[in-house]
C-alpha atoms as a PDB file:
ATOM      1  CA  UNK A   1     143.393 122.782 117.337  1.00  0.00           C
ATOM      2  CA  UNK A   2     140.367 123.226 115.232  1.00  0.00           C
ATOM      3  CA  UNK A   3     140.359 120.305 112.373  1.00  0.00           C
ATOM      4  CA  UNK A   4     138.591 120.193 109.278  1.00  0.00           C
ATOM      5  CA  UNK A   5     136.373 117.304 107.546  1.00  0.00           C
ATOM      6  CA  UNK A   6     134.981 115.783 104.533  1.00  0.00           C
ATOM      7  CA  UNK A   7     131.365 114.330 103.723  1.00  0.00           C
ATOM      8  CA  UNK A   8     130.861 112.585 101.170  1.00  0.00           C
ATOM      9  CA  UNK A   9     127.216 110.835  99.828  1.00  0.00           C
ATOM     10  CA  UNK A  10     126.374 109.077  96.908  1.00  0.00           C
ATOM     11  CA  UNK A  11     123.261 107.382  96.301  1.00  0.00           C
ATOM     12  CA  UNK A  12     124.600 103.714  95.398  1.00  0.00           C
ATOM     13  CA  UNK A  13     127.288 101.787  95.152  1.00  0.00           C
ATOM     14  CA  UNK A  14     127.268 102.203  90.908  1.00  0.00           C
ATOM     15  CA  UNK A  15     127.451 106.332  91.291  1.00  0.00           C
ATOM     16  CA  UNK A  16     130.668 107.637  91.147  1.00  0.00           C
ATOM     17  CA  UNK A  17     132.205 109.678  94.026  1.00  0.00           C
ATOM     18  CA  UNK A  18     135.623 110.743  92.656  1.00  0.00           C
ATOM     19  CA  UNK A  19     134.665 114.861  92.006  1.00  0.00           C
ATOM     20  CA  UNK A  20     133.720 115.370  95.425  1.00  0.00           C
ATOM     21  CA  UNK A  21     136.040 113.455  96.945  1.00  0.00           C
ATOM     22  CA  UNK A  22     138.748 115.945  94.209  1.00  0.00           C
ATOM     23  CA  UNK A  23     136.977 119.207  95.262  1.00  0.00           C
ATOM     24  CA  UNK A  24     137.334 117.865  99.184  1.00  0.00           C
ATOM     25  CA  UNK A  25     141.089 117.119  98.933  1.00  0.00           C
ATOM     26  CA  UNK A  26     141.411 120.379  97.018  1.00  0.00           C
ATOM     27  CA  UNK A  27     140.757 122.175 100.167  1.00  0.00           C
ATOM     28  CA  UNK A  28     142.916 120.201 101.739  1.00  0.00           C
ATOM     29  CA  UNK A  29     141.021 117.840 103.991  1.00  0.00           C
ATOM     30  CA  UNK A  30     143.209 114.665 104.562  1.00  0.00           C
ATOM     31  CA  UNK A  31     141.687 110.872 103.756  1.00  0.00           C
ATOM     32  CA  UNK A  32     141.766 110.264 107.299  1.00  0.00           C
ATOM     33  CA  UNK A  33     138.696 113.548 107.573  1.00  0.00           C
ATOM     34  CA  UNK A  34     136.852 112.154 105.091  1.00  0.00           C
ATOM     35  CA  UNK A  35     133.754 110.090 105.721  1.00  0.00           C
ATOM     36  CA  UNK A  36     131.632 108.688 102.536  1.00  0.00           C
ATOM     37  CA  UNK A  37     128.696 107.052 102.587  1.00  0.00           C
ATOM     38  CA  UNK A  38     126.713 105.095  99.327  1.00  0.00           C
ATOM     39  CA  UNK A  39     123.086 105.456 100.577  1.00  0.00           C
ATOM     40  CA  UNK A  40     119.816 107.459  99.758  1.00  0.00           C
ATOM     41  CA  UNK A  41     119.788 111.046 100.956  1.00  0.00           C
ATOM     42  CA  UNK A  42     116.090 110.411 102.459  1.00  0.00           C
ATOM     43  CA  UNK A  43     117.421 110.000 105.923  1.00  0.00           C
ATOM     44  CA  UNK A  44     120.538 110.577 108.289  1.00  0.00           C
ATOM     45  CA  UNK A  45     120.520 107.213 109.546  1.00  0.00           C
ATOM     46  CA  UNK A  46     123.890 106.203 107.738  1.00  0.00           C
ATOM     47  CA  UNK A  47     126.971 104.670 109.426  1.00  0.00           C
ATOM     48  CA  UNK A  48     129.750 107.090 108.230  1.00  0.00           C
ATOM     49  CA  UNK A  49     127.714 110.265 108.492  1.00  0.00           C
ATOM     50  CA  UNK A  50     127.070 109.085 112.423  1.00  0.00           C
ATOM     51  CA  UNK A  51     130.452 108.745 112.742  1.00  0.00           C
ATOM     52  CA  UNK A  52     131.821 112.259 111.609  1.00  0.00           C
ATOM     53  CA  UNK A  53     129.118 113.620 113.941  1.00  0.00           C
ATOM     54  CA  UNK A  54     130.580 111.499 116.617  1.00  0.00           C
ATOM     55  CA  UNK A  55     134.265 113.431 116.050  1.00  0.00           C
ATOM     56  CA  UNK A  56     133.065 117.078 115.423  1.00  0.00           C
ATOM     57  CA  UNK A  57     133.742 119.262 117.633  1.00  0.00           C
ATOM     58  CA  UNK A  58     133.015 123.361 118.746  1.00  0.00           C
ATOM     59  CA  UNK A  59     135.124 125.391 115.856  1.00  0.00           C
ATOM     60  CA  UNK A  60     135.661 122.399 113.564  1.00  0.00           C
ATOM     61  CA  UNK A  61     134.824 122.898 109.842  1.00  0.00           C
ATOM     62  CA  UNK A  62     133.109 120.286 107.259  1.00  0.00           C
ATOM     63  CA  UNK A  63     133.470 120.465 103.614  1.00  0.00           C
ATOM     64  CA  UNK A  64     130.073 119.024 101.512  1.00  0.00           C
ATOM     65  CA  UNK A  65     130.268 119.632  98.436  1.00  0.00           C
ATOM     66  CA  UNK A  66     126.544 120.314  97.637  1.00  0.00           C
ATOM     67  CA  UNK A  67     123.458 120.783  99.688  1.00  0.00           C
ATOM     68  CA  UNK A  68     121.689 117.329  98.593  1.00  0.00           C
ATOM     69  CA  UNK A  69     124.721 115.442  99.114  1.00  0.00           C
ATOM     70  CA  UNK A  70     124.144 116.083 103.092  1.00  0.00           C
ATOM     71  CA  UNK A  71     120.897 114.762 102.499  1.00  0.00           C
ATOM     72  CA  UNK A  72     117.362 114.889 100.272  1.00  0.00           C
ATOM     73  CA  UNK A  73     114.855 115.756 103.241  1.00  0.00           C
ATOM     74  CA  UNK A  74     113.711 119.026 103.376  1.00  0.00           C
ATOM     75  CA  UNK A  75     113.245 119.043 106.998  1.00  0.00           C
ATOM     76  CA  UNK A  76     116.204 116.818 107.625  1.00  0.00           C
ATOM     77  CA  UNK A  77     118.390 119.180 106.464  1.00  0.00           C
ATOM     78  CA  UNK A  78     117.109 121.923 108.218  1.00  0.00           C
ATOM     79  CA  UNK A  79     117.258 120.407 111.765  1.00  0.00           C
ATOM     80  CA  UNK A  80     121.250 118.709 111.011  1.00  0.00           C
ATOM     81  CA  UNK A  81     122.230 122.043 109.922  1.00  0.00           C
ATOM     82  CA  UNK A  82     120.566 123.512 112.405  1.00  0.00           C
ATOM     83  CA  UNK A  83     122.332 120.799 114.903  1.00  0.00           C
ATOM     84  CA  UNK A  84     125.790 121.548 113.400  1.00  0.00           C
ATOM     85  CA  UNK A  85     125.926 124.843 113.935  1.00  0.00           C
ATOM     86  CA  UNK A  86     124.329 125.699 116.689  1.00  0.00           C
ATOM     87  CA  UNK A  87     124.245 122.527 119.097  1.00  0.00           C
ATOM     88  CA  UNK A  88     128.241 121.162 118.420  1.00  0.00           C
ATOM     89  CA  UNK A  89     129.083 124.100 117.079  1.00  0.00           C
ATOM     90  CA  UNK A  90     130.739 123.565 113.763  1.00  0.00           C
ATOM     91  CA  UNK A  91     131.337 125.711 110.655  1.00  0.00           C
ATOM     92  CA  UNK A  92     130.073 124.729 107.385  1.00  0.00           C
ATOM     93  CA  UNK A  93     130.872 125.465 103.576  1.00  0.00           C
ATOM     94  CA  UNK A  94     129.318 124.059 100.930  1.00  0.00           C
ATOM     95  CA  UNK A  95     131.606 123.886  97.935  1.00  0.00           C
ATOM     96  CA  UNK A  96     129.230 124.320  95.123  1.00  0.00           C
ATOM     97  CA  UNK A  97     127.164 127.523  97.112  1.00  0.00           C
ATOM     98  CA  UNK A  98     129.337 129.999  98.072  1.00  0.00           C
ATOM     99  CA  UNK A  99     126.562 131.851 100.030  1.00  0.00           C
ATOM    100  CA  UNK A 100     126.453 128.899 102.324  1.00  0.00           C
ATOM    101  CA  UNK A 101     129.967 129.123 104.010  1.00  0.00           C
ATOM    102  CA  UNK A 102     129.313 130.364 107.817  1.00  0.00           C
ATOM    103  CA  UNK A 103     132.473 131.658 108.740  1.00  0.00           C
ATOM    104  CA  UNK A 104     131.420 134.479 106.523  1.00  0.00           C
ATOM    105  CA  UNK A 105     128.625 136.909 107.378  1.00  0.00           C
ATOM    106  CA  UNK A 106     128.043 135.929 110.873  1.00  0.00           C
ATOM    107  CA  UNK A 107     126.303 139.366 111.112  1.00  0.00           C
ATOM    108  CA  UNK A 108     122.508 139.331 111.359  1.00  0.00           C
ATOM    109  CA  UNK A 109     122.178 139.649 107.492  1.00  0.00           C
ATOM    110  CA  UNK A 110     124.682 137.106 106.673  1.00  0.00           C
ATOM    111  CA  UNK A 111     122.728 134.680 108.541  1.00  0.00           C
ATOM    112  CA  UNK A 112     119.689 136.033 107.503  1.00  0.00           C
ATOM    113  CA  UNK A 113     120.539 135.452 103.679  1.00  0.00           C
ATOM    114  CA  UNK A 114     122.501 132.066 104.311  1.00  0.00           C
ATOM    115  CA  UNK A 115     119.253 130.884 106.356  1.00  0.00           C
ATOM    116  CA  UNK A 116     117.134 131.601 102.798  1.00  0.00           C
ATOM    117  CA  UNK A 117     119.426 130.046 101.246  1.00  0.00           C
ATOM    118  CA  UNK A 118     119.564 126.894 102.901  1.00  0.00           C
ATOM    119  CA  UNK A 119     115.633 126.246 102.443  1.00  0.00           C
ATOM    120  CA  UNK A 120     115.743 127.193  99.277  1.00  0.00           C
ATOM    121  CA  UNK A 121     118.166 124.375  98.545  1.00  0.00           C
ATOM    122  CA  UNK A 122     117.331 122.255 100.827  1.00  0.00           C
ATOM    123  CA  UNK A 123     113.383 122.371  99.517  1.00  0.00           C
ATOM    124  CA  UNK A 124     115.262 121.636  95.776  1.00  0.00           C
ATOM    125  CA  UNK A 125     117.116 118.680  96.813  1.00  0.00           C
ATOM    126  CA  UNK A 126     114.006 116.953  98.472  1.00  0.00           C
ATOM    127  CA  UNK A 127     111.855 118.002  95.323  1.00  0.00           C
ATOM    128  CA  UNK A 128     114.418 116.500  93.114  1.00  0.00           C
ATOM    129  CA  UNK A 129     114.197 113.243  95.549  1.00  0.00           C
ATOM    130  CA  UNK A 130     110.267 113.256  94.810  1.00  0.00           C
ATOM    131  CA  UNK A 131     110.962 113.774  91.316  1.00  0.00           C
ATOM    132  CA  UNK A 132     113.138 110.917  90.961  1.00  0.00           C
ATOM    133  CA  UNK A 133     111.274 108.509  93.080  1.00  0.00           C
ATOM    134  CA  UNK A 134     107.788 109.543  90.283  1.00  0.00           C
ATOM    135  CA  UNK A 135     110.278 108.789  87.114  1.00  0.00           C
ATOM    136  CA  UNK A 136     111.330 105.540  88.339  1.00  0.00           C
ATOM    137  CA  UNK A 137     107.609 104.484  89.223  1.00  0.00           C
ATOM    138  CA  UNK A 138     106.694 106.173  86.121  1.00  0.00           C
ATOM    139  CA  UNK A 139     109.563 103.826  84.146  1.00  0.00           C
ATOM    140  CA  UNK A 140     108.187 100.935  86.155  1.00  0.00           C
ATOM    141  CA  UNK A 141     104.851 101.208  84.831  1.00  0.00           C
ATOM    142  CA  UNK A 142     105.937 102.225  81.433  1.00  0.00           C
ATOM    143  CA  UNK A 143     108.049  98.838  81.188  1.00  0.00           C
ATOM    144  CA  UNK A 144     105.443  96.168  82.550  1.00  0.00           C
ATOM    145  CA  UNK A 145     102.942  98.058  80.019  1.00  0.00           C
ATOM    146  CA  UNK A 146     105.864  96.916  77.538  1.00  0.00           C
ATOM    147  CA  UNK A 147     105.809  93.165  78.553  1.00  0.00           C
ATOM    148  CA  UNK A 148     109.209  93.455  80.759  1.00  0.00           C
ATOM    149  CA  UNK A 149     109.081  91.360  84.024  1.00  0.00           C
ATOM    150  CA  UNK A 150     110.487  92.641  87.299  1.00  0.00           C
ATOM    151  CA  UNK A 151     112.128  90.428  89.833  1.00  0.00           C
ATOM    152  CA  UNK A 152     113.722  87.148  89.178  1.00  0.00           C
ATOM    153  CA  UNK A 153     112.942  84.937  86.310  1.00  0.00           C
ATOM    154  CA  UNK A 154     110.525  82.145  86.948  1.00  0.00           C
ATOM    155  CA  UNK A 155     111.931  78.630  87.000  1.00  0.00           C
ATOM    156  CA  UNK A 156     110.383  77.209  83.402  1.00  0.00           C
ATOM    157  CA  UNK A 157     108.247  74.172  84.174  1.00  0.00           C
ATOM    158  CA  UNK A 158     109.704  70.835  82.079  1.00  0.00           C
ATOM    159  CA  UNK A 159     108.696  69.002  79.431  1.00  0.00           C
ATOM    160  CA  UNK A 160     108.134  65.897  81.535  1.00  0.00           C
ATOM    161  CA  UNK A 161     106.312  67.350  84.415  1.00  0.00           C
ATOM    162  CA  UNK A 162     103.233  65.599  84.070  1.00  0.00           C
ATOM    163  CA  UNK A 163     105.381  62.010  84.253  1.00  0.00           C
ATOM    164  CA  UNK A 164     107.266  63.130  87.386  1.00  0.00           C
ATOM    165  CA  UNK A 165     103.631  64.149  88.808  1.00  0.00           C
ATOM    166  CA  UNK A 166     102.467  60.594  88.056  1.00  0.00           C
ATOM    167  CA  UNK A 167     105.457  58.710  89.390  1.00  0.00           C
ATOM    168  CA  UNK A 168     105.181  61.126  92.789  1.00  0.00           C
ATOM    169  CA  UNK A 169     101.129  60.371  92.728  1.00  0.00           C
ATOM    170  CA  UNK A 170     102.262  56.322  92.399  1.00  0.00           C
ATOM    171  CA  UNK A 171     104.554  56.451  94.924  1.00  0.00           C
ATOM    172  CA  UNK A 172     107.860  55.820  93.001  1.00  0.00           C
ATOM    173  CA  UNK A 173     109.340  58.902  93.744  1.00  0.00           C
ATOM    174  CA  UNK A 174     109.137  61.127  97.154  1.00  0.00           C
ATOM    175  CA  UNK A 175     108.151  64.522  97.062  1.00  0.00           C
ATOM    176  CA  UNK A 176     111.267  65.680  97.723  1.00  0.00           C
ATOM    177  CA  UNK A 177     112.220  63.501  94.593  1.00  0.00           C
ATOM    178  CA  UNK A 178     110.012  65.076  92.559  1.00  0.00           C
ATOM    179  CA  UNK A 179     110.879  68.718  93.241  1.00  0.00           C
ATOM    180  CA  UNK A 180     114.729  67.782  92.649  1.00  0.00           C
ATOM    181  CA  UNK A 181     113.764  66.651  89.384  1.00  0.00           C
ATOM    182  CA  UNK A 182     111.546  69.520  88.458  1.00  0.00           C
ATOM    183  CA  UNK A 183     114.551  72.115  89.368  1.00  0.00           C
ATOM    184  CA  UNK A 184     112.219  74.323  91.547  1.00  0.00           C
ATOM    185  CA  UNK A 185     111.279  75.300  95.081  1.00  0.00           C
ATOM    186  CA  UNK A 186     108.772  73.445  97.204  1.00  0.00           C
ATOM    187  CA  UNK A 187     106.491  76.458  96.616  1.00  0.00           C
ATOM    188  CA  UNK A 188     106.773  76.989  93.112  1.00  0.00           C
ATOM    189  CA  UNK A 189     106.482  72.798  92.663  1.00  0.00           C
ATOM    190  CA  UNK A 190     102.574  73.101  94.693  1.00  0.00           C
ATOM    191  CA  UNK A 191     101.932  76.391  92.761  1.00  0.00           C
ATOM    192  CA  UNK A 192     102.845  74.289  89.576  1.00  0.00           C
ATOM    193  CA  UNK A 193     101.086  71.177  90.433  1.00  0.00           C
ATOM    194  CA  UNK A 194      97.793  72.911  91.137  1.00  0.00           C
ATOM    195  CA  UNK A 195      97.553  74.871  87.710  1.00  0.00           C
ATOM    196  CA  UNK A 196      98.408  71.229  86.269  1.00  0.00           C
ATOM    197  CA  UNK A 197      95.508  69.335  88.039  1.00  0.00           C
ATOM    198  CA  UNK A 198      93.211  72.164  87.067  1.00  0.00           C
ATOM    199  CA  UNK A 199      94.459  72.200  83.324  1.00  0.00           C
ATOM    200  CA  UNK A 200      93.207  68.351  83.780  1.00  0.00           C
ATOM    201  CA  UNK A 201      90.150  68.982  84.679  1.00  0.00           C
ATOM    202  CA  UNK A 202      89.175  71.567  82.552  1.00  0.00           C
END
């Protein structure tokens, strides 16, 4: 018996999968069919996705729901489909695109017009990818041209660091003494400690 299956793909663990997994359970694919992943669509390497590929078999169907939810690269997409279909054997539909359902028009034109169809979208979704990936460097560079630090907060130097420098330099304290009391890391401590010899000699 020919079974049917569920991908789903969101992009991180914030985005919010519940309308494709609704559309997916609206064709009546069980939980059990259903695979998910929350990871980029650059790539195929992603645990659940390997998975349902694992269980597909000849005359099995998969639901997706869109095109760039099976994945973002242009090429990618091409050879999985290509994969799919040909190598296991599968049927796809893809919820959102109508023309890409291949238990219809298995005639030469059917496959003809589905093929255009798939690198059409397939060329969109890794476009959109790009375009993403250029806004967030663009926001990047917008914010640090705004004053807004990336990366975690550096630990604020105190008031008394010169005095714990002195009692580390005298040999009251140990090293390790003096980082403890400075509330830093070894490396920011010698980072620290060199900007305050310079500011000495300067």
């Amino acid at each position: 018996m020919n079974n049917m299956y569920g991908y789903v793909r969101v992009s991180s663990m914030e985005q919010n999968e519940d309308r494709q997994m609704i559309a997916l359970k609206k064709a009546g694919i069980p939980d059990s069919h259903i695979f998910m992943d929350k990871q980029s669509g650059k790539d195929f390497h992603r645990v659940n996705y390997e998975k349902l590929v694992s269980r597909l078999q000849e005359g099995d169907l998969l639901y997706i729901m869109s095109i760039d939810r099976l994945g973002r690269n242009y090429a990618e997409i091409q050879n999985q489909w290509r994969m799919l279909t040909k190598e296991i054997g599968i049927d796809i539909c893809v919820i959102d695109m109508p023309l890409l359902d291949t238990r219809n028009g298995k005639d030469l034109m059917g496959t003809f017009i589905a093929d255009l169809v798939l690198q059409i979208l397939s060329f969109v979704a890794e476009n959109e990818r790009e375009n993403i990936r250029k806004r967030q460097q663009q926001g990047i560079i917008a914010a640090k041209a705004r004053g807004v630090r990336f990366g975690r907060p550096e630990t604020p130097t105190p008031n008394d660091f010169g005095e714990i420098v002195k009692k580390w330099e005298k040999g009251y304290i140990t090293v390790d003494a003096a980082i403890q009391k400075c509330g830093m890391s070894q490396a920011t401590f010698y980072r620290r400690l060199r900007e305050y010899r310079l500011s000495r000699k300067q």
